[in-house]
C-alpha atoms as a PDB file:
ATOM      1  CA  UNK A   1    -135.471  95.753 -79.739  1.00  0.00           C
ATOM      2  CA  UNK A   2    -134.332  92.069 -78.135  1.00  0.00           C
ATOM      3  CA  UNK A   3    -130.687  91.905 -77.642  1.00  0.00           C
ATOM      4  CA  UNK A   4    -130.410  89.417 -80.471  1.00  0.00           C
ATOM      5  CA  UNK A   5    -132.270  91.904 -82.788  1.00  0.00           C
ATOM      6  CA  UNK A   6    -129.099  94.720 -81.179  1.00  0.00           C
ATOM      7  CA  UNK A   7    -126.399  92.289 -81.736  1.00  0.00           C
ATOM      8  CA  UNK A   8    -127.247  91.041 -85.342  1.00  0.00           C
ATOM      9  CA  UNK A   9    -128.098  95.257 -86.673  1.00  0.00           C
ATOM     10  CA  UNK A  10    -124.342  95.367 -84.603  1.00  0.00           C
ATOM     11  CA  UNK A  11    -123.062  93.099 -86.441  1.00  0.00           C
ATOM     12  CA  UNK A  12    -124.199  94.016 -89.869  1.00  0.00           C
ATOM     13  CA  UNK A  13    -122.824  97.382 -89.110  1.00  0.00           C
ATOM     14  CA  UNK A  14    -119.700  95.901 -88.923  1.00  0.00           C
ATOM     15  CA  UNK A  15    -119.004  93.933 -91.259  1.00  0.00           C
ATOM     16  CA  UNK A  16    -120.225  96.324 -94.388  1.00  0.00           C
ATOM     17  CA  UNK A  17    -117.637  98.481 -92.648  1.00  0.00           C
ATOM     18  CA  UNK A  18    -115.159  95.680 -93.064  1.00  0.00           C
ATOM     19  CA  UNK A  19    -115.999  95.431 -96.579  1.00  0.00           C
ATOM     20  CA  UNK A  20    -115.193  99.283 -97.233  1.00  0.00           C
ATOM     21  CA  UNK A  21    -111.937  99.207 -94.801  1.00  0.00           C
ATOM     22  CA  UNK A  22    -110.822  96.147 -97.011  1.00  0.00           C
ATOM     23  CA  UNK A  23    -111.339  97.673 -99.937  1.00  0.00           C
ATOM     24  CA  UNK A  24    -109.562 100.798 -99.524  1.00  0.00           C
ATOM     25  CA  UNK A  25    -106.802  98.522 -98.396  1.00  0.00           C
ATOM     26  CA  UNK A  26    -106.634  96.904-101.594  1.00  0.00           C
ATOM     27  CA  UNK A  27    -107.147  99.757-103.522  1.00  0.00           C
ATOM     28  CA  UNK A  28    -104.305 101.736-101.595  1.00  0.00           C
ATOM     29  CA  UNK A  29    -102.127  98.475-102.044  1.00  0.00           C
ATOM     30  CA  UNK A  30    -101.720  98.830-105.682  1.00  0.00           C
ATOM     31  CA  UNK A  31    -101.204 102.457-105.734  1.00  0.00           C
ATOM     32  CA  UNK A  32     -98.599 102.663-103.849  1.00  0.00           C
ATOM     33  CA  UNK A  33     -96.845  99.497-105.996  1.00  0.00           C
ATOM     34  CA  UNK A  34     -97.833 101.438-108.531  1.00  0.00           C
ATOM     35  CA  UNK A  35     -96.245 104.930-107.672  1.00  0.00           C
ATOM     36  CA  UNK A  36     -92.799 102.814-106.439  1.00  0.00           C
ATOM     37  CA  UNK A  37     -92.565 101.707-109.923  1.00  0.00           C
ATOM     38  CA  UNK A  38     -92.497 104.812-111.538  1.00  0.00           C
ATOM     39  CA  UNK A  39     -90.127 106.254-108.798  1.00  0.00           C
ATOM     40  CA  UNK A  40     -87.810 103.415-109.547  1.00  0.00           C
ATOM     41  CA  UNK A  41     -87.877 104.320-113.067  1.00  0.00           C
ATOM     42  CA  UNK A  42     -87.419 108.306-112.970  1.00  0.00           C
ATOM     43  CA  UNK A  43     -84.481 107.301-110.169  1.00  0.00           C
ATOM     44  CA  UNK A  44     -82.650 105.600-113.129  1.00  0.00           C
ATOM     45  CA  UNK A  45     -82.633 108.835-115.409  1.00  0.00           C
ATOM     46  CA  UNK A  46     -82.436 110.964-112.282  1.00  0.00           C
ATOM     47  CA  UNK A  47     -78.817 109.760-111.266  1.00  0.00           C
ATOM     48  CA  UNK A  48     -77.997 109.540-114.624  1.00  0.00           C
ATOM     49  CA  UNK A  49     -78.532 113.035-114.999  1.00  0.00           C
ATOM     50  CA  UNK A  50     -76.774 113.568-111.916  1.00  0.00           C
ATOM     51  CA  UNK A  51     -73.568 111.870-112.901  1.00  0.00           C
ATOM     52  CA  UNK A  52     -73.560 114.081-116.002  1.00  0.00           C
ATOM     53  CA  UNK A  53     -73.999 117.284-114.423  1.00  0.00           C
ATOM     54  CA  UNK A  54     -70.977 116.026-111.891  1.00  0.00           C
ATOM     55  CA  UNK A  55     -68.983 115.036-115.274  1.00  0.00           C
ATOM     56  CA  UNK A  56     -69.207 118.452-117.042  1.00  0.00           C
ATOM     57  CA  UNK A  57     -68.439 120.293-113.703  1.00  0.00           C
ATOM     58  CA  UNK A  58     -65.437 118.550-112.952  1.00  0.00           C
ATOM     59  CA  UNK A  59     -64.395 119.053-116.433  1.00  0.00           C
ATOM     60  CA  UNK A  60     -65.036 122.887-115.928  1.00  0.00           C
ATOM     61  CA  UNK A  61     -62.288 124.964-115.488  1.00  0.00           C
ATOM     62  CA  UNK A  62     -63.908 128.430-115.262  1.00  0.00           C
ATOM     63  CA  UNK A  63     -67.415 129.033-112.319  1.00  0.00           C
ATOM     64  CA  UNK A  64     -70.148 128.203-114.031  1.00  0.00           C
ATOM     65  CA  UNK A  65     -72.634 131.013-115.202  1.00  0.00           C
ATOM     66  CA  UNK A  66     -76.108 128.459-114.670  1.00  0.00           C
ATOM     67  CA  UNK A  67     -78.568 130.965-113.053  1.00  0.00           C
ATOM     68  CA  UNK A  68     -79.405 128.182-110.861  1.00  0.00           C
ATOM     69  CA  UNK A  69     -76.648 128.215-108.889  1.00  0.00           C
ATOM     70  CA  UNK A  70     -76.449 131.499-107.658  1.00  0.00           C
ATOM     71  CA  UNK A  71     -75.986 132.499-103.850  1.00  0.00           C
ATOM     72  CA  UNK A  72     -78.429 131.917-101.211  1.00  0.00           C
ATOM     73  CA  UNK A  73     -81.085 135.416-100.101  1.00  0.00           C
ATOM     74  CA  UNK A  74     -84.016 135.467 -98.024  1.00  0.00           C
ATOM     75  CA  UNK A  75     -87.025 135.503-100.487  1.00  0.00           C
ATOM     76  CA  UNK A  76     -87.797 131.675 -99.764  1.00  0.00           C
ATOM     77  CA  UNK A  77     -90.819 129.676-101.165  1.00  0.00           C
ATOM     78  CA  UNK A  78     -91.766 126.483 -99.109  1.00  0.00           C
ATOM     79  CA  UNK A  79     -93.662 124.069-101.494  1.00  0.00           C
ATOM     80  CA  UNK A  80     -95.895 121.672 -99.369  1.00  0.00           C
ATOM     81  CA  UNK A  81     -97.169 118.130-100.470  1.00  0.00           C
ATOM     82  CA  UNK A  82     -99.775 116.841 -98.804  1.00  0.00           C
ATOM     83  CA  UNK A  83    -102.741 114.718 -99.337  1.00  0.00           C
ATOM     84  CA  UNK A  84    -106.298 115.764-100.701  1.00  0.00           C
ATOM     85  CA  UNK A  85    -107.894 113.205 -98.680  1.00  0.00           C
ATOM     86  CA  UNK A  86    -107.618 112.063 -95.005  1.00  0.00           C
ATOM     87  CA  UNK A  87    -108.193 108.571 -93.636  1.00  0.00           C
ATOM     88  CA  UNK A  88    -104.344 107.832 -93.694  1.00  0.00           C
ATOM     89  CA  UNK A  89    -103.287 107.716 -90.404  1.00  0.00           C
ATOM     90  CA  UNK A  90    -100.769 110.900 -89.103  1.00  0.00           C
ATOM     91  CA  UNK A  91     -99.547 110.968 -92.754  1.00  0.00           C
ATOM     92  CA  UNK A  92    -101.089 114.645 -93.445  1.00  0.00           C
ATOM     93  CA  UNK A  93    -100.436 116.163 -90.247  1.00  0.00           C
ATOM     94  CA  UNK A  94     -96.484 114.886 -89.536  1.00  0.00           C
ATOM     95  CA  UNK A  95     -95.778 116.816 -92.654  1.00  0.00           C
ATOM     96  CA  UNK A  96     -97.928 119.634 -92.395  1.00  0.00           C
ATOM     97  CA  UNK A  97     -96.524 119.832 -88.514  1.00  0.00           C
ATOM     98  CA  UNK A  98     -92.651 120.309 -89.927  1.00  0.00           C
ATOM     99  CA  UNK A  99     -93.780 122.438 -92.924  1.00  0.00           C
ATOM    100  CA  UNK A 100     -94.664 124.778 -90.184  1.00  0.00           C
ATOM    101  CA  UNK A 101     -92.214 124.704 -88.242  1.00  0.00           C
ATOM    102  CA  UNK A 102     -89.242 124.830 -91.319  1.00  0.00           C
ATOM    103  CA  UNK A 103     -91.677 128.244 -92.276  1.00  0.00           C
ATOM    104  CA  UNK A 104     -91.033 129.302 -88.943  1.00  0.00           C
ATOM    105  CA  UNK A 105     -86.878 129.729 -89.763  1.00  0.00           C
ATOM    106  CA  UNK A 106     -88.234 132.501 -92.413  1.00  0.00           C
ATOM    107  CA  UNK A 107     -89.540 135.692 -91.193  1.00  0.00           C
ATOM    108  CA  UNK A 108     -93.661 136.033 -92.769  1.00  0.00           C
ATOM    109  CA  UNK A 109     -92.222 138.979 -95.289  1.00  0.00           C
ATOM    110  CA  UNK A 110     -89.823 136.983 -96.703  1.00  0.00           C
ATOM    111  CA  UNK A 111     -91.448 133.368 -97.321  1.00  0.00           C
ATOM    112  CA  UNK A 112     -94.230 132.355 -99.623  1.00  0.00           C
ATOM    113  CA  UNK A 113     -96.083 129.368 -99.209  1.00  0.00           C
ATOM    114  CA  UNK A 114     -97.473 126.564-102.626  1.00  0.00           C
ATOM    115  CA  UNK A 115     -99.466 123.874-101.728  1.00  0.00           C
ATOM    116  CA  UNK A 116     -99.836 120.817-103.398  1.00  0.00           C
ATOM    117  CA  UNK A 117    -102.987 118.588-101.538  1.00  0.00           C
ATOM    118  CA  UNK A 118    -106.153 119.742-100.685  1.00  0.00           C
ATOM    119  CA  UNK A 119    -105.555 118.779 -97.205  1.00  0.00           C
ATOM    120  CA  UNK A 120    -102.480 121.331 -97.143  1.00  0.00           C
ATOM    121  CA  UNK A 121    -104.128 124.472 -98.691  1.00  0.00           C
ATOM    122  CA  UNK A 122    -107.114 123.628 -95.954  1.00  0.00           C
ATOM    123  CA  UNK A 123    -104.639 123.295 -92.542  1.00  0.00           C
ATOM    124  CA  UNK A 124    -102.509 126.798 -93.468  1.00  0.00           C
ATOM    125  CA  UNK A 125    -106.254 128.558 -94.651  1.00  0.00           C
ATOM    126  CA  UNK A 126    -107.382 127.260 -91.179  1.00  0.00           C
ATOM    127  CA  UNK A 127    -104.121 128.771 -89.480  1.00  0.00           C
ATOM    128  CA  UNK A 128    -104.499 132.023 -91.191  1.00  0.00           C
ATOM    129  CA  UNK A 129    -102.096 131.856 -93.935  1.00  0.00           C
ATOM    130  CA  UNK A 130    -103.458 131.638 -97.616  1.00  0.00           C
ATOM    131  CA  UNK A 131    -101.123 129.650 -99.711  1.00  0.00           C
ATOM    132  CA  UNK A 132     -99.839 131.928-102.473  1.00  0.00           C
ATOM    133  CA  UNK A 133    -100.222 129.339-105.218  1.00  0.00           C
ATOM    134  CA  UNK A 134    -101.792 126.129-104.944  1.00  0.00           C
ATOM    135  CA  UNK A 135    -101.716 122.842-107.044  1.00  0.00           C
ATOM    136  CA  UNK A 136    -105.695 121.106-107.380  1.00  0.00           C
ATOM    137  CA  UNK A 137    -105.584 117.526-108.263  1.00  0.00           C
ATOM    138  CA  UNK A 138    -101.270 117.012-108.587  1.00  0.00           C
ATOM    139  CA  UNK A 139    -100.815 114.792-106.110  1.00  0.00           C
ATOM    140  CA  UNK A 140    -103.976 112.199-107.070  1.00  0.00           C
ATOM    141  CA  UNK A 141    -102.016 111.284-110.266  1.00  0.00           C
ATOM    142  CA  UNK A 142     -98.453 112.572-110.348  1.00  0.00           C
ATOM    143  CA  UNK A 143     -97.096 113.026-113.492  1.00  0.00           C
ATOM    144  CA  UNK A 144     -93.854 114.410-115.237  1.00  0.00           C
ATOM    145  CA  UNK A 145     -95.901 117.010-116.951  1.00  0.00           C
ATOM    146  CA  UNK A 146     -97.508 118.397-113.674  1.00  0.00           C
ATOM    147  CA  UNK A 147     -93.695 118.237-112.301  1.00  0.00           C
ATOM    148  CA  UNK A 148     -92.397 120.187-115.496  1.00  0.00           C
ATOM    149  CA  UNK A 149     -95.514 123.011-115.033  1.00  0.00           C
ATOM    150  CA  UNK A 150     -94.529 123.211-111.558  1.00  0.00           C
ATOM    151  CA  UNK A 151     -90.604 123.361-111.706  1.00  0.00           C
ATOM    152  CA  UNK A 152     -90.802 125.775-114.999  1.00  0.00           C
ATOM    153  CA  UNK A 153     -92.767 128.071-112.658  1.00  0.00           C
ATOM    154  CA  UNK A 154     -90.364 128.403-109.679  1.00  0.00           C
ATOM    155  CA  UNK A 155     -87.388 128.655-112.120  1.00  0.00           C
ATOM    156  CA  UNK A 156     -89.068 131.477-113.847  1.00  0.00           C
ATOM    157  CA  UNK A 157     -89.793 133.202-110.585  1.00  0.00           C
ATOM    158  CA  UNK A 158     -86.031 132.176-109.526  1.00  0.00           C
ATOM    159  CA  UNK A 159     -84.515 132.643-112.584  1.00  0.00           C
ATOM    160  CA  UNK A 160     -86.442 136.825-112.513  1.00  0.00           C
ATOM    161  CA  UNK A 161     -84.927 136.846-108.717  1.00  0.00           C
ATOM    162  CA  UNK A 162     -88.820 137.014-107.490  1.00  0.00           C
ATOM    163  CA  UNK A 163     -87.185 134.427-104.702  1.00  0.00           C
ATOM    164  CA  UNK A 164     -84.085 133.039-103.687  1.00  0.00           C
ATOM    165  CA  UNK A 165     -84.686 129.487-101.987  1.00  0.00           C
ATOM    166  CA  UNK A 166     -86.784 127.101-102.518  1.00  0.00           C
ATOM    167  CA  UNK A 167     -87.730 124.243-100.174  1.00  0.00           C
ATOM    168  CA  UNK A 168     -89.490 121.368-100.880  1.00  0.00           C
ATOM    169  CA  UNK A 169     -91.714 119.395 -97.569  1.00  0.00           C
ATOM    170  CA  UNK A 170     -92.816 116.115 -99.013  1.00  0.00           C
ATOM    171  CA  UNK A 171     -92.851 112.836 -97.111  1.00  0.00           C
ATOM    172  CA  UNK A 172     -90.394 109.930 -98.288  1.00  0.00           C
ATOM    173  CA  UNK A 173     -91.091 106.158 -98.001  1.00  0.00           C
ATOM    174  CA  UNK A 174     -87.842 104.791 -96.581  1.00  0.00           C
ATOM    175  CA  UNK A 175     -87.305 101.032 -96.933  1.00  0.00           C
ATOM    176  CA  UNK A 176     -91.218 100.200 -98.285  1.00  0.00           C
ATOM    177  CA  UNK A 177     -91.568 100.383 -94.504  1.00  0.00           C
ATOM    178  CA  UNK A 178     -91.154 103.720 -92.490  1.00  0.00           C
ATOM    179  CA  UNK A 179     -92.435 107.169 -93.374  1.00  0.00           C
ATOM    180  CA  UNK A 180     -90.308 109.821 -92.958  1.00  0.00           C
ATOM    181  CA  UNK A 181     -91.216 114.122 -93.726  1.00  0.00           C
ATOM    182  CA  UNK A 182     -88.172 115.561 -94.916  1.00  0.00           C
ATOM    183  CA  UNK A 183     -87.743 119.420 -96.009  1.00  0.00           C
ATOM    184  CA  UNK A 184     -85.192 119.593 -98.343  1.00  0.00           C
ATOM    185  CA  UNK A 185     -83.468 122.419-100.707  1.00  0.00           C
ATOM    186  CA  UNK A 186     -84.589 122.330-103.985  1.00  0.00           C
ATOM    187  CA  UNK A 187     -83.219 125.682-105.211  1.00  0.00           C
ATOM    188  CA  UNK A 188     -80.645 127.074-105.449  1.00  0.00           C
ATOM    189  CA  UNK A 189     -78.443 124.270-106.890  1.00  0.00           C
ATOM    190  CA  UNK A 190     -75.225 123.902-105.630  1.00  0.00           C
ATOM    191  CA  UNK A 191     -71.517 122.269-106.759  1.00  0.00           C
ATOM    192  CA  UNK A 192     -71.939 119.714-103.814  1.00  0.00           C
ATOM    193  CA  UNK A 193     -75.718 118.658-104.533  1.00  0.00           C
ATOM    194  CA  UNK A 194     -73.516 116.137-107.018  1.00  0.00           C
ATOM    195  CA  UNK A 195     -70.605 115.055-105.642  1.00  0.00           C
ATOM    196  CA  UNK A 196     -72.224 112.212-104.124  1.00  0.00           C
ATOM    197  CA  UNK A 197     -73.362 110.857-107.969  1.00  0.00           C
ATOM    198  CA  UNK A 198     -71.628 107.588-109.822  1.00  0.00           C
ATOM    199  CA  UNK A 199     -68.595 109.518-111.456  1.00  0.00           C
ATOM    200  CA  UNK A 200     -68.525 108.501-115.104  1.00  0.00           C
ATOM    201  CA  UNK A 201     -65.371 107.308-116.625  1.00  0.00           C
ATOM    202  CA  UNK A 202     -63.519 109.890-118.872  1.00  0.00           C
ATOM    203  CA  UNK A 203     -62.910 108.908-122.617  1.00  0.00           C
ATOM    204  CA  UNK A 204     -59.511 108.013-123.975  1.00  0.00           C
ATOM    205  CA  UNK A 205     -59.873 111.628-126.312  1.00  0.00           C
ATOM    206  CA  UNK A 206     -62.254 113.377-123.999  1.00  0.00           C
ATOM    207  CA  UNK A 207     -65.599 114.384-125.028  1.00  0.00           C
ATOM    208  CA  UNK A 208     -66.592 116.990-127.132  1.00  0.00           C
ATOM    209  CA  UNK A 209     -69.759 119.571-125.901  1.00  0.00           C
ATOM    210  CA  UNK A 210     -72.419 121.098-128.975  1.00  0.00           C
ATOM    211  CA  UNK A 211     -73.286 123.739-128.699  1.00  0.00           C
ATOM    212  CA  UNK A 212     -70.832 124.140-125.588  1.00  0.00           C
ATOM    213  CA  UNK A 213     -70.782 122.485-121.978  1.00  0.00           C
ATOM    214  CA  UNK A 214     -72.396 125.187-120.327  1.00  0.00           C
ATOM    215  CA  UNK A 215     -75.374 124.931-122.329  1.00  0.00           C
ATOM    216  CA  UNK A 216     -75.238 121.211-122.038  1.00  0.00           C
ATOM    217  CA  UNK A 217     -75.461 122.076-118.021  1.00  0.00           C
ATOM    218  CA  UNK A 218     -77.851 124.138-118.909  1.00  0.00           C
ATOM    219  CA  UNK A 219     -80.232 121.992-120.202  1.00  0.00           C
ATOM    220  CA  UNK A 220     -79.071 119.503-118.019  1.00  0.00           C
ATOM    221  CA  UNK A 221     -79.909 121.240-114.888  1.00  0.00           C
ATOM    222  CA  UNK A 222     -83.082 121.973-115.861  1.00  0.00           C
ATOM    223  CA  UNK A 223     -83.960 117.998-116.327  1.00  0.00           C
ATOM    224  CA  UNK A 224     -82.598 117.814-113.034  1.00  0.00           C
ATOM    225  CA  UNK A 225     -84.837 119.832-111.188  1.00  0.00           C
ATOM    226  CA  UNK A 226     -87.848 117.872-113.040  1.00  0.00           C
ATOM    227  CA  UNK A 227     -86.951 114.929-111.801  1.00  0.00           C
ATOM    228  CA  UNK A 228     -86.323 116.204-108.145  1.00  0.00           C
ATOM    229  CA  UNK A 229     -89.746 117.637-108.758  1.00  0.00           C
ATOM    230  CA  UNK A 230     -91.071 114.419-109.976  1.00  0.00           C
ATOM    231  CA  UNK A 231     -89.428 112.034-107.695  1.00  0.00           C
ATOM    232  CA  UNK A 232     -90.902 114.275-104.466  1.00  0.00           C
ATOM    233  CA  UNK A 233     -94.725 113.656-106.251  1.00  0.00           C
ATOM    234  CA  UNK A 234     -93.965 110.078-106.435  1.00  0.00           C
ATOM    235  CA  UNK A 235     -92.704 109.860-103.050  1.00  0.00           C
ATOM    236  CA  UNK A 236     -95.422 111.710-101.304  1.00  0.00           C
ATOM    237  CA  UNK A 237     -97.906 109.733-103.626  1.00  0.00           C
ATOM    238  CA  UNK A 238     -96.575 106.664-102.412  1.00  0.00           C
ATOM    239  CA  UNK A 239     -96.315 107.638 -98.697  1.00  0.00           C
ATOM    240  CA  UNK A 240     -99.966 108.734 -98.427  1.00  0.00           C
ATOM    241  CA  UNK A 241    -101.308 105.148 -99.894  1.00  0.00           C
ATOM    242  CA  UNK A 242     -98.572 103.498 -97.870  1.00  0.00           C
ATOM    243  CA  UNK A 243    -100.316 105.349 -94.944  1.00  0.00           C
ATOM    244  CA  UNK A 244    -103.872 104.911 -95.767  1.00  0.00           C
ATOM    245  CA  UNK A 245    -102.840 101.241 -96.698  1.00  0.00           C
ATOM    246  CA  UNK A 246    -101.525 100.862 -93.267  1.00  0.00           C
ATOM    247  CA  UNK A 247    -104.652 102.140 -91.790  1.00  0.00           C
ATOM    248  CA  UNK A 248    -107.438 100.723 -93.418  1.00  0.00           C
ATOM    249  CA  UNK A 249    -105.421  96.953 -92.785  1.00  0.00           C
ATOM    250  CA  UNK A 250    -105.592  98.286 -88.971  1.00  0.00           C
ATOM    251  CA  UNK A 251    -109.282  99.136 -89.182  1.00  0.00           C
ATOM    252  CA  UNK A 252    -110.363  95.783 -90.754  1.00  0.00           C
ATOM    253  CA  UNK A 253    -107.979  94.118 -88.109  1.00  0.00           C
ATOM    254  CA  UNK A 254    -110.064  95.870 -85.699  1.00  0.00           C
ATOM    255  CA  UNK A 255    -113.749  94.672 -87.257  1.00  0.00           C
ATOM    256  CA  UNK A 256    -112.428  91.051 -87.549  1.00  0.00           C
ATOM    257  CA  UNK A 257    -111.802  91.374 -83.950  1.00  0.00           C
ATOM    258  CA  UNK A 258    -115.169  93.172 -83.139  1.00  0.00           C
ATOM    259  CA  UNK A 259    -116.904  90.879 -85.085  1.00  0.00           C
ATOM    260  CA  UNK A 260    -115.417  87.821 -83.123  1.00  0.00           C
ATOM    261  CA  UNK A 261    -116.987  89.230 -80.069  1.00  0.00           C
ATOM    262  CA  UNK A 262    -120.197  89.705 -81.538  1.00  0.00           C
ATOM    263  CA  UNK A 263    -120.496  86.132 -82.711  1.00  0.00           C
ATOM    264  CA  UNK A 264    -119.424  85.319 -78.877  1.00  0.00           C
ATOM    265  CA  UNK A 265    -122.203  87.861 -77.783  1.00  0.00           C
ATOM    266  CA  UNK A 266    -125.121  86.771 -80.103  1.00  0.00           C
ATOM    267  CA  UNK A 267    -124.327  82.933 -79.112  1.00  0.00           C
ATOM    268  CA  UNK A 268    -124.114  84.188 -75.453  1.00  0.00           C
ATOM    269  CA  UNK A 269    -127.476  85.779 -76.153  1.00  0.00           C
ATOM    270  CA  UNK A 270    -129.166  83.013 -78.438  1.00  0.00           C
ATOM    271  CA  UNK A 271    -128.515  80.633 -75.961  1.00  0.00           C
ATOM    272  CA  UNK A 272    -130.233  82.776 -72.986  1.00  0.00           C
ATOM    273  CA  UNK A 273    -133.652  82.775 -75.644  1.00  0.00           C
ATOM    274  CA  UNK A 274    -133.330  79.247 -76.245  1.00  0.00           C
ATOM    275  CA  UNK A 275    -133.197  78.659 -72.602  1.00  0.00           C
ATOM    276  CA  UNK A 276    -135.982  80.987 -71.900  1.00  0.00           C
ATOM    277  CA  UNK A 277    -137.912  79.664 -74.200  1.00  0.00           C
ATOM    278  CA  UNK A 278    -137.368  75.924 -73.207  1.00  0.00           C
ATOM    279  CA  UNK A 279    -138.160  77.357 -68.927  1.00  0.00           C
ATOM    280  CA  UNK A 280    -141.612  79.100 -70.359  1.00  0.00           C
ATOM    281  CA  UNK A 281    -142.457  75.621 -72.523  1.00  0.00           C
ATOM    282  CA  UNK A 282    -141.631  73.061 -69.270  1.00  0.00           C
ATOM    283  CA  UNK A 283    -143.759  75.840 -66.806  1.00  0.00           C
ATOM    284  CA  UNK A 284    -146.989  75.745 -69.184  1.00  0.00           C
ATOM    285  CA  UNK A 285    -146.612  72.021 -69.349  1.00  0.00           C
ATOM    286  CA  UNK A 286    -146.545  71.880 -65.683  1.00  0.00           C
ATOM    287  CA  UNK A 287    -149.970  73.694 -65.556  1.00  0.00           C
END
């Protein structure tokens, strides 16, 4: 093969590989708008239901009884969000890197491990640690109804005292800019996780609770831990594309680059025939 037959087969490698990279660009573009959406939405209804829960414990004169906000113990269950693909930069493995070390703080008979992400269930199987539950196909399409299957399982498990903590390792998008794995408490729920919400302004007569204001907690708490539930899907779901975004614009940045030195190459290299051709014409005219 001439080197202008190598450059050109070079060169058409490259740019269908452009056309993929830039695709997956696009494609991971408008997920991630569209996952920041909903997140902005549940975060509306999310503090809302944050200042309420603040409202009726401030009005509460006696502990509350929620089963949710019981006392720490050791039975903890670290839930893991990850990705079920790769080709999105360190995104994956700077969150599977702290899940494993937050598991570490847990002695192995006391923790349990749920995935959510193929790519999770596949780096703990790979380390010798089967998750004990996993999620398949969550994290492609988060949803509230995946987040209430989810959350209604750990509060049933929390609720029978099969574990005592739960912690959540999810990656946040801070800023639409920088990625940042955070582990953070999701159970049990304590006075303090909502002290930090809007306060809502008391009525002139006060406000009256039906059934009663524990069970308005009650339920309240509940929605709460949905929406933290939700909002970490959304996050994550965000994060990867935001990732994989960020790496497929690198890769095509890359082609455009290798293809400008291929075009310098194959003119390099056309020109070289060209002259060949024109030293092999003026010899055989000289004979």
């Amino acid at each position: 093969m001439s080197a202008l037959q190598e450059i050109r087969h070079h060169r058409k490698v490259v740019e269908d590989t452009r056309k993929i990279t830039r695709a997956m660009y696009l494609i991971a573009s408008a997920k991630m708008k569209r996952a920041m959406r909903m997140h902005d939405q549940n975060e509306l209804s999310f503090e809302r239901t944050r200042s309420n829960i603040r409202f009726i414990l401030e009005s509460m004169h006696t502990p509350t009884s929620n089963p949710f906000f019981r006392p720490h113990g050791e039975n903890t269950v670290y839930l893991v969000i990850a990705g079920d693909k790769g080709l999105c930069g360190g995104y994956n493995h700077e969150a599977l890197r702290l899940a494993e070390s937050t598991m570490d703080r847990t002695a192995p008979d006391k923790r349990s491990l749920f995935t959510i992400g193929h790519m999770a269930a596949e780096y703990f199987i790979r380390k010798g640690q089967h998750p004990d539950a996993h999620y398949q196909h969550v994290i492609q399409d988060p949803t509230l109804r995946s987040a209430r299957e989810i959350t209604n399982e750990l509060c049933f498990m929390f609720s029978r005292k099969m574990l005592d903590n739960v912690y959540v390792v999810y990656t946040q998008l801070r800023g639409g800019a920088s990625l940042e794995p955070s582990a953070r408490r999701l159970l049990p729920v304590f006075r303090e996780d909502f002290m930090d919400a809007a306060p809502i302004e008391t009525p002139v007569h006060g406000l009256a609770y039906h059934p009663s204001r524990y069970e308005a907690l009650d339920m309240m708490v509940k929605h709460y831990l949905i929406g933290w539930v939700y909002s970490a899907l959304v996050q994550a779901f965000a994060s990867e594309h935001f990732a994989r975004m960020s790496a497929m614009y690198a890769a095509t940045r890359n082609a455009d680059e290798m293809l400008s030195r291929l075009n310098i190459q194959w003119g390099h290299a056309r020109q070289a025939a060209i002259t060949l051709e024109l030293e092999e014409i003026v010899a055989g005219a000289g004979v």
